[in-house]
Every structure is written in C-alpha cells, then in structure tokens.
PDB file of N, CA and C in Angstrom:
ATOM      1  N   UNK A   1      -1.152 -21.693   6.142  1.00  0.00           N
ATOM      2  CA  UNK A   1      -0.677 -20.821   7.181  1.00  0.00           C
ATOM      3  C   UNK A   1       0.607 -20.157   6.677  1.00  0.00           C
ATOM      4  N   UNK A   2       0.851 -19.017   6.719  1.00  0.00           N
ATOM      5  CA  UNK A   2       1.724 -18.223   6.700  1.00  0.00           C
ATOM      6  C   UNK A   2       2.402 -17.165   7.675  1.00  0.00           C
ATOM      7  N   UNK A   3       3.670 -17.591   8.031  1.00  0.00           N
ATOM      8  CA  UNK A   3       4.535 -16.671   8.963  1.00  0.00           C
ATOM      9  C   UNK A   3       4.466 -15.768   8.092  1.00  0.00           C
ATOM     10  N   UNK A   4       4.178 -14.612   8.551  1.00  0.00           N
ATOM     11  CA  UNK A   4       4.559 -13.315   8.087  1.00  0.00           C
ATOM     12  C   UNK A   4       4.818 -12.082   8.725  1.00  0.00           C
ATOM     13  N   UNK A   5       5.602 -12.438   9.785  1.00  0.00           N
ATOM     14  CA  UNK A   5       5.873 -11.444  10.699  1.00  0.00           C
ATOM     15  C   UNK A   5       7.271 -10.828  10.274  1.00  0.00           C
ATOM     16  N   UNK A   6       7.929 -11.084   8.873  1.00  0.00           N
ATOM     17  CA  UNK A   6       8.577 -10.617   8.756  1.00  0.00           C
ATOM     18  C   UNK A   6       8.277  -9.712   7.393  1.00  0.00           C
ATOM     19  N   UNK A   7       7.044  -9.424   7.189  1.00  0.00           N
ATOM     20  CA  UNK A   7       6.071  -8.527   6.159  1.00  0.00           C
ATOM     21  C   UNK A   7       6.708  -8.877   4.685  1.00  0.00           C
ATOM     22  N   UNK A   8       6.986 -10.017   4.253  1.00  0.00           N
ATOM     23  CA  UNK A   8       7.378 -10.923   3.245  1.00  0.00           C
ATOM     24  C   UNK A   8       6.728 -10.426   2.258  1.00  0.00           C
ATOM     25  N   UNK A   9       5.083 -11.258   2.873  1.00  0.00           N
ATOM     26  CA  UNK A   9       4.493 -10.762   2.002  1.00  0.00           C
ATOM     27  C   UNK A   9       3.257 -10.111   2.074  1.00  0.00           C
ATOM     28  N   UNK A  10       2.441  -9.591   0.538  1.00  0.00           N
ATOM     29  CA  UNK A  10       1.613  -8.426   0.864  1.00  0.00           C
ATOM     30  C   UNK A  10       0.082  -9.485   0.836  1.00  0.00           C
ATOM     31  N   UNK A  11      -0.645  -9.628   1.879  1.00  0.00           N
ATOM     32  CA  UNK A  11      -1.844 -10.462   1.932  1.00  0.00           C
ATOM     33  C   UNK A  11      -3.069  -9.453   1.503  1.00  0.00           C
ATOM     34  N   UNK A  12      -3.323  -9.338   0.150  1.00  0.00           N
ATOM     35  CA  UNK A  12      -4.432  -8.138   0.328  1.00  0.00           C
ATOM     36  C   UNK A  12      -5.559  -9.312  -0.204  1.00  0.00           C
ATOM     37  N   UNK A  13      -6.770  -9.024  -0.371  1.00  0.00           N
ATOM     38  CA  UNK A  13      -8.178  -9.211  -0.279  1.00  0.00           C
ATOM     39  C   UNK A  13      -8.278 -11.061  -1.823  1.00  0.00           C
ATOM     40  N   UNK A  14      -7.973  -9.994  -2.775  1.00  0.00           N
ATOM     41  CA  UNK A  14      -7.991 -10.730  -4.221  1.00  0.00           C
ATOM     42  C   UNK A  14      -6.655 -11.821  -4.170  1.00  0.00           C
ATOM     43  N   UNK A  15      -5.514 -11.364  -4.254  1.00  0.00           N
ATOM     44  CA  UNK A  15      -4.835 -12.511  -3.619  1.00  0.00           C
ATOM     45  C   UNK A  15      -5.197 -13.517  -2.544  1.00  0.00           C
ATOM     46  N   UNK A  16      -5.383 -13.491  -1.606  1.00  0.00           N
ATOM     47  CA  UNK A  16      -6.034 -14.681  -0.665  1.00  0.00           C
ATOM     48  C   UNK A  16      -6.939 -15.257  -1.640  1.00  0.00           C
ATOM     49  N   UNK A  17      -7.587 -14.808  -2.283  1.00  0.00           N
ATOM     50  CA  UNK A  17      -9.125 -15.755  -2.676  1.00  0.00           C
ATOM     51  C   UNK A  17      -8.490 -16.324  -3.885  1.00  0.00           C
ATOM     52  N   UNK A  18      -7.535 -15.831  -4.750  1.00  0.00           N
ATOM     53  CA  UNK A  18      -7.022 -16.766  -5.475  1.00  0.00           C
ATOM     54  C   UNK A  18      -6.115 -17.564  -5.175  1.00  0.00           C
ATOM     55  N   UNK A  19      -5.582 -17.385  -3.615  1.00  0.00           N
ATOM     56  CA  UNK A  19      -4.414 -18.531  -3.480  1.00  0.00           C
ATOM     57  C   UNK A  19      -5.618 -19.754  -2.879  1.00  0.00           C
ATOM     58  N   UNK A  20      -6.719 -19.633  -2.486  1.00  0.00           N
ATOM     59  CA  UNK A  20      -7.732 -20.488  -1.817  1.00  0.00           C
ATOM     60  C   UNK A  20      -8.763 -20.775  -2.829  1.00  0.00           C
ATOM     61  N   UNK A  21      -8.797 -20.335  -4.406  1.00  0.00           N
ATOM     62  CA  UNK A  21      -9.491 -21.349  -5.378  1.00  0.00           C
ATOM     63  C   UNK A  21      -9.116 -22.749  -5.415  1.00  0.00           C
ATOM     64  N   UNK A  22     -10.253 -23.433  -5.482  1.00  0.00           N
ATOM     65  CA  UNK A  22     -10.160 -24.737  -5.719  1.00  0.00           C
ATOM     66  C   UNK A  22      -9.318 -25.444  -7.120  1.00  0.00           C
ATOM     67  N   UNK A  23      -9.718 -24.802  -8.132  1.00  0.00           N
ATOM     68  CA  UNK A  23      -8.927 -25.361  -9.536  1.00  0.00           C
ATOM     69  C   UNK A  23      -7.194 -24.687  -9.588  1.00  0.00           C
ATOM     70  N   UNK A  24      -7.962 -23.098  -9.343  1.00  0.00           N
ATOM     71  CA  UNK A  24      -6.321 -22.670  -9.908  1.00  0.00           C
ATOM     72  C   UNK A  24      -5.260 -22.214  -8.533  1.00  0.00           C
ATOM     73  N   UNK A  25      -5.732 -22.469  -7.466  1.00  0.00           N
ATOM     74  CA  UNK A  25      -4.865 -22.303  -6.120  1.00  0.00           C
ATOM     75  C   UNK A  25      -4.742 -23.478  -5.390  1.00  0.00           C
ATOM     76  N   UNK A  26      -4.821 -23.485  -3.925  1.00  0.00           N
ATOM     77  CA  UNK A  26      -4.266 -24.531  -3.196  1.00  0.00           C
ATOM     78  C   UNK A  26      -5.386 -25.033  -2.923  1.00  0.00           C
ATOM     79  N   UNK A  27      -6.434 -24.579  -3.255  1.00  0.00           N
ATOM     80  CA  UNK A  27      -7.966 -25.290  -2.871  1.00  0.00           C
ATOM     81  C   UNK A  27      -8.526 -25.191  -1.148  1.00  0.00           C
ATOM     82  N   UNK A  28      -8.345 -24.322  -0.651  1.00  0.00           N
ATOM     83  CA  UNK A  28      -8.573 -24.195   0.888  1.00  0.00           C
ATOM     84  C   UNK A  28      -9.666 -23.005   1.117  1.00  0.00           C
ATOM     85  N   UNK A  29      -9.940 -23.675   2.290  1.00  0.00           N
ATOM     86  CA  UNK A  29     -11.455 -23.248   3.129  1.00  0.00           C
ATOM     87  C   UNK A  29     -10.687 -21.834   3.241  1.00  0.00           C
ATOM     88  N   UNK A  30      -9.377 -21.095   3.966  1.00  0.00           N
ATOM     89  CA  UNK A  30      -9.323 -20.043   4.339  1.00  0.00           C
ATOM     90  C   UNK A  30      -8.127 -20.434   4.541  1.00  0.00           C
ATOM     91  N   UNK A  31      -7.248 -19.047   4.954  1.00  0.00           N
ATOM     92  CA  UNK A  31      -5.893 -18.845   5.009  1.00  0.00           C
ATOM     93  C   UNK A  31      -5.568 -18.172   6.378  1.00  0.00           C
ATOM     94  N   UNK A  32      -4.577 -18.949   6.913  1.00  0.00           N
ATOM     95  CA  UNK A  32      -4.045 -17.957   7.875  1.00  0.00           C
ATOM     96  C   UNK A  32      -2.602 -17.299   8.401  1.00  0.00           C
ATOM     97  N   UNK A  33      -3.200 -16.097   8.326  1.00  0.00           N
ATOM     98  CA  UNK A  33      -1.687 -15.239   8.438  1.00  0.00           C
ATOM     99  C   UNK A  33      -1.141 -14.966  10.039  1.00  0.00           C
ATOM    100  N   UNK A  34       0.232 -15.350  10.123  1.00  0.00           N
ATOM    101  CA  UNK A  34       0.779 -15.093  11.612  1.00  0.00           C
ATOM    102  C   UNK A  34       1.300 -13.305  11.223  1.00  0.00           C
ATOM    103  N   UNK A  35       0.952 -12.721  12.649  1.00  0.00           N
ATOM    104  CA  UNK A  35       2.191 -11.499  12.192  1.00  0.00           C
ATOM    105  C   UNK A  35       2.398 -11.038  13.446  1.00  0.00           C
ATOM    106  N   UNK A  36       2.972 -10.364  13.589  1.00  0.00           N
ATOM    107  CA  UNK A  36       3.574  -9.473  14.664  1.00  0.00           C
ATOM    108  C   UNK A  36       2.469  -8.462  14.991  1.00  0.00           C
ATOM    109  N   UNK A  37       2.733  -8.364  16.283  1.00  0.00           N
ATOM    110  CA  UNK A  37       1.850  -7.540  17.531  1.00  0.00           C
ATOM    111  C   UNK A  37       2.555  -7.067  18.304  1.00  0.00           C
ATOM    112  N   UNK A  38       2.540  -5.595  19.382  1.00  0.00           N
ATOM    113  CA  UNK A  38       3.067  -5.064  20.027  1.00  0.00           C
ATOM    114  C   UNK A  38       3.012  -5.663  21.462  1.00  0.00           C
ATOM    115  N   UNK A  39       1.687  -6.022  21.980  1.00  0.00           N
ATOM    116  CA  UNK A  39       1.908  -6.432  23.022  1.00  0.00           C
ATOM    117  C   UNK A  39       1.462  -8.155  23.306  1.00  0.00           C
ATOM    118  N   UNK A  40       1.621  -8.831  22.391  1.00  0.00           N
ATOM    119  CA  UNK A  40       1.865 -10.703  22.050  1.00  0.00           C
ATOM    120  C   UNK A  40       2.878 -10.980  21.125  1.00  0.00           C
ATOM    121  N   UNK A  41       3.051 -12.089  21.520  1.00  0.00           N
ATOM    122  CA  UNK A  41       4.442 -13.177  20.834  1.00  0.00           C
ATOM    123  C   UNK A  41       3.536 -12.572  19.364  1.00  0.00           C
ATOM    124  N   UNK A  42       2.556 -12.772  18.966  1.00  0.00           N
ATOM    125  CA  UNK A  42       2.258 -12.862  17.399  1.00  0.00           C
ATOM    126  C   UNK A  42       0.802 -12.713  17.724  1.00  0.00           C
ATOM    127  N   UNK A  43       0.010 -12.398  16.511  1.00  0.00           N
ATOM    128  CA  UNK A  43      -1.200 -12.388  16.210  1.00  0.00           C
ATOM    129  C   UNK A  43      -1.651 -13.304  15.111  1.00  0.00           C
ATOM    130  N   UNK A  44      -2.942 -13.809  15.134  1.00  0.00           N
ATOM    131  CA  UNK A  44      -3.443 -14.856  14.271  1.00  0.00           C
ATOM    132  C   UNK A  44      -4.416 -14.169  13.078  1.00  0.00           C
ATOM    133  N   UNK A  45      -4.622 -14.062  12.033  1.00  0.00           N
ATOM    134  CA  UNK A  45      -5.501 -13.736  11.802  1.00  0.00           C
ATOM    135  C   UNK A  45      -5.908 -14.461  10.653  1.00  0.00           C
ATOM    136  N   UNK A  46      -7.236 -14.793  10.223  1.00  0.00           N
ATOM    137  CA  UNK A  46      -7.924 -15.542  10.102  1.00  0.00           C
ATOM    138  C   UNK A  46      -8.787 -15.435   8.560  1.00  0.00           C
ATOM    139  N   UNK A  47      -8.077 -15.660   7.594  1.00  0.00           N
ATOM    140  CA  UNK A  47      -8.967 -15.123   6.245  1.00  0.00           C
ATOM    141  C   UNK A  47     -10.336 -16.433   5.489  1.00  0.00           C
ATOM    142  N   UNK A  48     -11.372 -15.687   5.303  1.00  0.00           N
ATOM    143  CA  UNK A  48     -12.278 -16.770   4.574  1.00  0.00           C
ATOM    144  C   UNK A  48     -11.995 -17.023   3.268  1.00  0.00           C
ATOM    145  N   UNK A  49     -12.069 -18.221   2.576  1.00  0.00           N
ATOM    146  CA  UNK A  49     -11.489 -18.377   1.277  1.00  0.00           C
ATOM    147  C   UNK A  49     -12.352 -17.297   0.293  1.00  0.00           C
ATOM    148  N   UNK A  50     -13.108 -16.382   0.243  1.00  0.00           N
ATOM    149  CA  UNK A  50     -12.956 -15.396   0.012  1.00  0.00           C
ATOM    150  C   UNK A  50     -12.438 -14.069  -0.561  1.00  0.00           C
ATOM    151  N   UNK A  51     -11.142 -14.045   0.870  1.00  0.00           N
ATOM    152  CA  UNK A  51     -10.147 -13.561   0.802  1.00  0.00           C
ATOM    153  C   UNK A  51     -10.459 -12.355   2.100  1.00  0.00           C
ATOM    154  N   UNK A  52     -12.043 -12.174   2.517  1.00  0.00           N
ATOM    155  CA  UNK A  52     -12.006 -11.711   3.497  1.00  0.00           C
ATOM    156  C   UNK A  52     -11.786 -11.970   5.262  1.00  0.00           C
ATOM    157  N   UNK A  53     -11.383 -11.191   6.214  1.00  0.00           N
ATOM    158  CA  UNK A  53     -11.197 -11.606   7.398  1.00  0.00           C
ATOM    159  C   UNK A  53     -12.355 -12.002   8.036  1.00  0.00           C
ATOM    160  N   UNK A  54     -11.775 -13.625   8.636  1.00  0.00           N
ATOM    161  CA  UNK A  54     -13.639 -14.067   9.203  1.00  0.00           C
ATOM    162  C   UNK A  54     -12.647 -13.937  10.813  1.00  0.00           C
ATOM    163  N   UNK A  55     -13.440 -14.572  11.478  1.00  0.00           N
ATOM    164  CA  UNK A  55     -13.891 -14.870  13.035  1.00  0.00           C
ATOM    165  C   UNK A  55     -12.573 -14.738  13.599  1.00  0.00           C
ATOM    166  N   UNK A  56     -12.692 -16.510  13.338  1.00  0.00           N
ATOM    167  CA  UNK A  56     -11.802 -17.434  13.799  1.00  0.00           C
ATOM    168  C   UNK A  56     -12.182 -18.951  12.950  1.00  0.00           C
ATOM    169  N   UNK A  57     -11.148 -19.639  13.322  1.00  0.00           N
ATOM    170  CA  UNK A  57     -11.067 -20.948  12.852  1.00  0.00           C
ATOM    171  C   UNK A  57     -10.353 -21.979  13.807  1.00  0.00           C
ATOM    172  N   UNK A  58     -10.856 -22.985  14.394  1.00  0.00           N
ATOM    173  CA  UNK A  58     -10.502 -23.567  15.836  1.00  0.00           C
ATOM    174  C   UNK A  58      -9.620 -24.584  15.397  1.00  0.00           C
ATOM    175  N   UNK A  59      -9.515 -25.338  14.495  1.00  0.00           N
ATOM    176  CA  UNK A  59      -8.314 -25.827  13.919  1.00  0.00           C
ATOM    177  C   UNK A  59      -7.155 -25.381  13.481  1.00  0.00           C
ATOM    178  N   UNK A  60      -7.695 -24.045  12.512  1.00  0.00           N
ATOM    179  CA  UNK A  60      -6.331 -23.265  12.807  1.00  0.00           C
ATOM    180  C   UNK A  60      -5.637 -22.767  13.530  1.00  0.00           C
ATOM    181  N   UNK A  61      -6.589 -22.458  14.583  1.00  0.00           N
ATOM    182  CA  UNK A  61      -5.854 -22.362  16.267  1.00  0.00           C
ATOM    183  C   UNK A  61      -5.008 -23.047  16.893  1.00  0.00           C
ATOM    184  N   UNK A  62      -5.743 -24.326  16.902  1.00  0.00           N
ATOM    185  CA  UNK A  62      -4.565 -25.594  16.724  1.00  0.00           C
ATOM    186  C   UNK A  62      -3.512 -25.548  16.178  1.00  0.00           C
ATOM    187  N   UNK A  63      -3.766 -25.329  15.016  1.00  0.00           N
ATOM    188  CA  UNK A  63      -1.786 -25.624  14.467  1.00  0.00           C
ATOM    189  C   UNK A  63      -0.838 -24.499  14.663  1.00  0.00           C
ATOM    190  N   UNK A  64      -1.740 -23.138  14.308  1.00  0.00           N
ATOM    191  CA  UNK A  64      -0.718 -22.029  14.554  1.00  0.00           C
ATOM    192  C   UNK A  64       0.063 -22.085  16.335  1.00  0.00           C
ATOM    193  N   UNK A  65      -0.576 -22.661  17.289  1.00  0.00           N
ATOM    194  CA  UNK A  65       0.067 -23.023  18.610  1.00  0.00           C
ATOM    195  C   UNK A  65       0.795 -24.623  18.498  1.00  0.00           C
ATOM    196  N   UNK A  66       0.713 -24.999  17.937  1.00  0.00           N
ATOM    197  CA  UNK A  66       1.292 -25.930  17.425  1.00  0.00           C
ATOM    198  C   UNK A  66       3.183 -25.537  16.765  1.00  0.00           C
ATOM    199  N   UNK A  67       2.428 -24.872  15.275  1.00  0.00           N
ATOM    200  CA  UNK A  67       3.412 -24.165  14.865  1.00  0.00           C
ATOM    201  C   UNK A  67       4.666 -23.712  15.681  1.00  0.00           C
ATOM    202  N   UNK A  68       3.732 -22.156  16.391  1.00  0.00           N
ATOM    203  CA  UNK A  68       4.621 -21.467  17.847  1.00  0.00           C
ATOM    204  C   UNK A  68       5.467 -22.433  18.398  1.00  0.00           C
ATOM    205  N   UNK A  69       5.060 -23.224  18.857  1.00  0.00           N
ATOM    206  CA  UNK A  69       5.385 -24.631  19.758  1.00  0.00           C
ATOM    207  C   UNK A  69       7.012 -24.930  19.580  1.00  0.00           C
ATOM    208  N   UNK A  70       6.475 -25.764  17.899  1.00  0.00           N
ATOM    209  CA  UNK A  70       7.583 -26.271  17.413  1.00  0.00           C
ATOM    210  C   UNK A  70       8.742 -25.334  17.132  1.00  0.00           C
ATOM    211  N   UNK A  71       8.740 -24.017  16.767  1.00  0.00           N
ATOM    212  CA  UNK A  71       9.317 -22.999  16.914  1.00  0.00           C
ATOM    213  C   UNK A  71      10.322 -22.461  17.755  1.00  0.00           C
ATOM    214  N   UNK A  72       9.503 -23.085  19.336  1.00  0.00           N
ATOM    215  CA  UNK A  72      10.110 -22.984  20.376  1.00  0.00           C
ATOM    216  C   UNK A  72       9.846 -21.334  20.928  1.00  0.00           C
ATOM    217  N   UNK A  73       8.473 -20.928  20.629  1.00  0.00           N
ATOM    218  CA  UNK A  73       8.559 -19.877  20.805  1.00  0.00           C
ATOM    219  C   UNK A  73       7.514 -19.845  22.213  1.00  0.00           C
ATOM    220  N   UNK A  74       7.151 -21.040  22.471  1.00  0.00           N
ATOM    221  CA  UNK A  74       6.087 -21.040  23.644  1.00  0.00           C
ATOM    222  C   UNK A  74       6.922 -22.361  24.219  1.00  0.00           C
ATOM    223  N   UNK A  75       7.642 -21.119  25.360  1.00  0.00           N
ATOM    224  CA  UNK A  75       8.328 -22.304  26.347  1.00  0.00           C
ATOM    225  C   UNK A  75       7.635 -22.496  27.621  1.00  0.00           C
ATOM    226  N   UNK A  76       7.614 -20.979  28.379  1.00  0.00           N
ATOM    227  CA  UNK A  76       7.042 -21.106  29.615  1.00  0.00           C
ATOM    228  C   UNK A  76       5.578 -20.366  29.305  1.00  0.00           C
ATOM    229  N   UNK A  77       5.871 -19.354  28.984  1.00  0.00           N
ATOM    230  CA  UNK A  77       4.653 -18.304  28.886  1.00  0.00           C
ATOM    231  C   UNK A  77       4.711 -17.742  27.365  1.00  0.00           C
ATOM    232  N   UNK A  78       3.105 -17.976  27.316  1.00  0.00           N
ATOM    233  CA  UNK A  78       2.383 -17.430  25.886  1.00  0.00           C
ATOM    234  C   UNK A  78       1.445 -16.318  26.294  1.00  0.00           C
ATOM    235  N   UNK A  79       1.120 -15.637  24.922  1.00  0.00           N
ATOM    236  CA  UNK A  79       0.042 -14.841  24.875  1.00  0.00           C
ATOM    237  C   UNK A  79       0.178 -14.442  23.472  1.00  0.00           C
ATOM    238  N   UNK A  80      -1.139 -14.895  22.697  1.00  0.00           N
ATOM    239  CA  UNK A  80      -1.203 -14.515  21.550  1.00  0.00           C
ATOM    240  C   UNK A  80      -2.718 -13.906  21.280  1.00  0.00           C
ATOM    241  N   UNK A  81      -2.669 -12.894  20.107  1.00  0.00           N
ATOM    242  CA  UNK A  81      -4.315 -12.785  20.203  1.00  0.00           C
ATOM    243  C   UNK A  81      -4.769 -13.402  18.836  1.00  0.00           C
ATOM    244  N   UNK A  82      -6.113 -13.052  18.733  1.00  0.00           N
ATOM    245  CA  UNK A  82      -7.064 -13.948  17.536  1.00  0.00           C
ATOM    246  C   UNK A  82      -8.058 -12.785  17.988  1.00  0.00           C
ATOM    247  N   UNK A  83      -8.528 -12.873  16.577  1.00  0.00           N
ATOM    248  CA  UNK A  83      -9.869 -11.333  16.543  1.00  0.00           C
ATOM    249  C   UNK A  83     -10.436 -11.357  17.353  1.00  0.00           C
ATOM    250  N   UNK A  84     -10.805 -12.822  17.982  1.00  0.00           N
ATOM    251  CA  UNK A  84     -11.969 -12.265  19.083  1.00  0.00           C
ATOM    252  C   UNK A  84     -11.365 -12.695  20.276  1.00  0.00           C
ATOM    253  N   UNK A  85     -10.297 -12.852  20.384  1.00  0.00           N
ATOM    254  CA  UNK A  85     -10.074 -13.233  22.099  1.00  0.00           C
ATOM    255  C   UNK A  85      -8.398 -13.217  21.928  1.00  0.00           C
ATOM    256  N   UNK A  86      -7.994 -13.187  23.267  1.00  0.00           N
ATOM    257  CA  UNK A  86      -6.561 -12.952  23.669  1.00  0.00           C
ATOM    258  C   UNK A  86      -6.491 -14.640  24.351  1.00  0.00           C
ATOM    259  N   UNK A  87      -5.117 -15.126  24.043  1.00  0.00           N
ATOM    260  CA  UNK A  87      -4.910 -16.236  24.378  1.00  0.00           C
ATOM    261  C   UNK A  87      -4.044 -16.383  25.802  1.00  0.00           C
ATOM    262  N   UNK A  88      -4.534 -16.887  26.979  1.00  0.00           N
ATOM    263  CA  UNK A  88      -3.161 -17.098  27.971  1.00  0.00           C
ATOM    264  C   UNK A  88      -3.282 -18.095  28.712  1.00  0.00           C
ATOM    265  N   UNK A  89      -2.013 -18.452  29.030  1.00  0.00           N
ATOM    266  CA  UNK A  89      -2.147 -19.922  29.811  1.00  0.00           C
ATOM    267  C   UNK A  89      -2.862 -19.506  31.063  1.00  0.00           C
ATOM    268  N   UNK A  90      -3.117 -20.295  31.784  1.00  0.00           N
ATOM    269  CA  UNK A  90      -3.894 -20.163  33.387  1.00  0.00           C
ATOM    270  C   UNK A  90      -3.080 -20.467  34.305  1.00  0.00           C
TER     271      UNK A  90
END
C-alpha cells in the first residue's frame, strides 16, 4: 500500500508489475495506491500484480480503512471511494 496523495510517486503500468514480481520485487498479488479525490477523504485504487487496475480487493479494503483510521483521518465521518463503489458510514 502506498500513500500517495502527495504525488511522490509516479505509479505507471511496468513499474507496478515489477515492484509485485515474485524474485526481483516484493512478491505481491497487487498493489495499492491511496490518492487524493475532490469530493472523498481519499480514493483507493487497486492494481493487479500485473501492474494493471483490477476491481477491488476486500482485504485491501481492510487495511487501507484501517490505515485512514490509524491516521486519524476517520474520526466521525468517512467517505472514500474504490472503483466500484463509494464508501459511507450508515
């Protein structure tokens, strides 16, 4: 997982898939990038080891609100999105 809402760094296609090789990278299923959104705390988005954008990933969902959490960025009220759905408390 990577904060990158402060456009650090550049996540393009071939990079992801070599930071998610098994021998010569970190060895992971997929990567996920936090970034900034106009109208949510942040956006999730969701790369296949690949290096292309998949779905979603429900564990990574987990931690990136997790993440937020610990952050202290979800005190009272959240709203974040993920490609296929907008997140809000009830």
């Amino acid at each position: 997982m990577i904060d990158n809402r402060d456009f650090r760094y550049k996540l393009e296609q071939p990079v992801i898939k070599r930071m998610c090789q098994r021998h010569t990278g970190i060895g992971a299923d997929g990567l996920i990038e936090i970034k900034n959104h106009s109208q949510a705390l942040f956006r999730m988005v969701y790369y296949n080891a690949d290096g292309f954008e998949g779905t979603m990933c429900g564990n990574g969902g987990r931690c990136v609100a997790a993440y937020a959490f610990n952050q202290g960025w979800l005190l009272i009220y959240y709203h974040f999105l993920l490609k296929t759905a907008s997140i809000r408390p009830k």
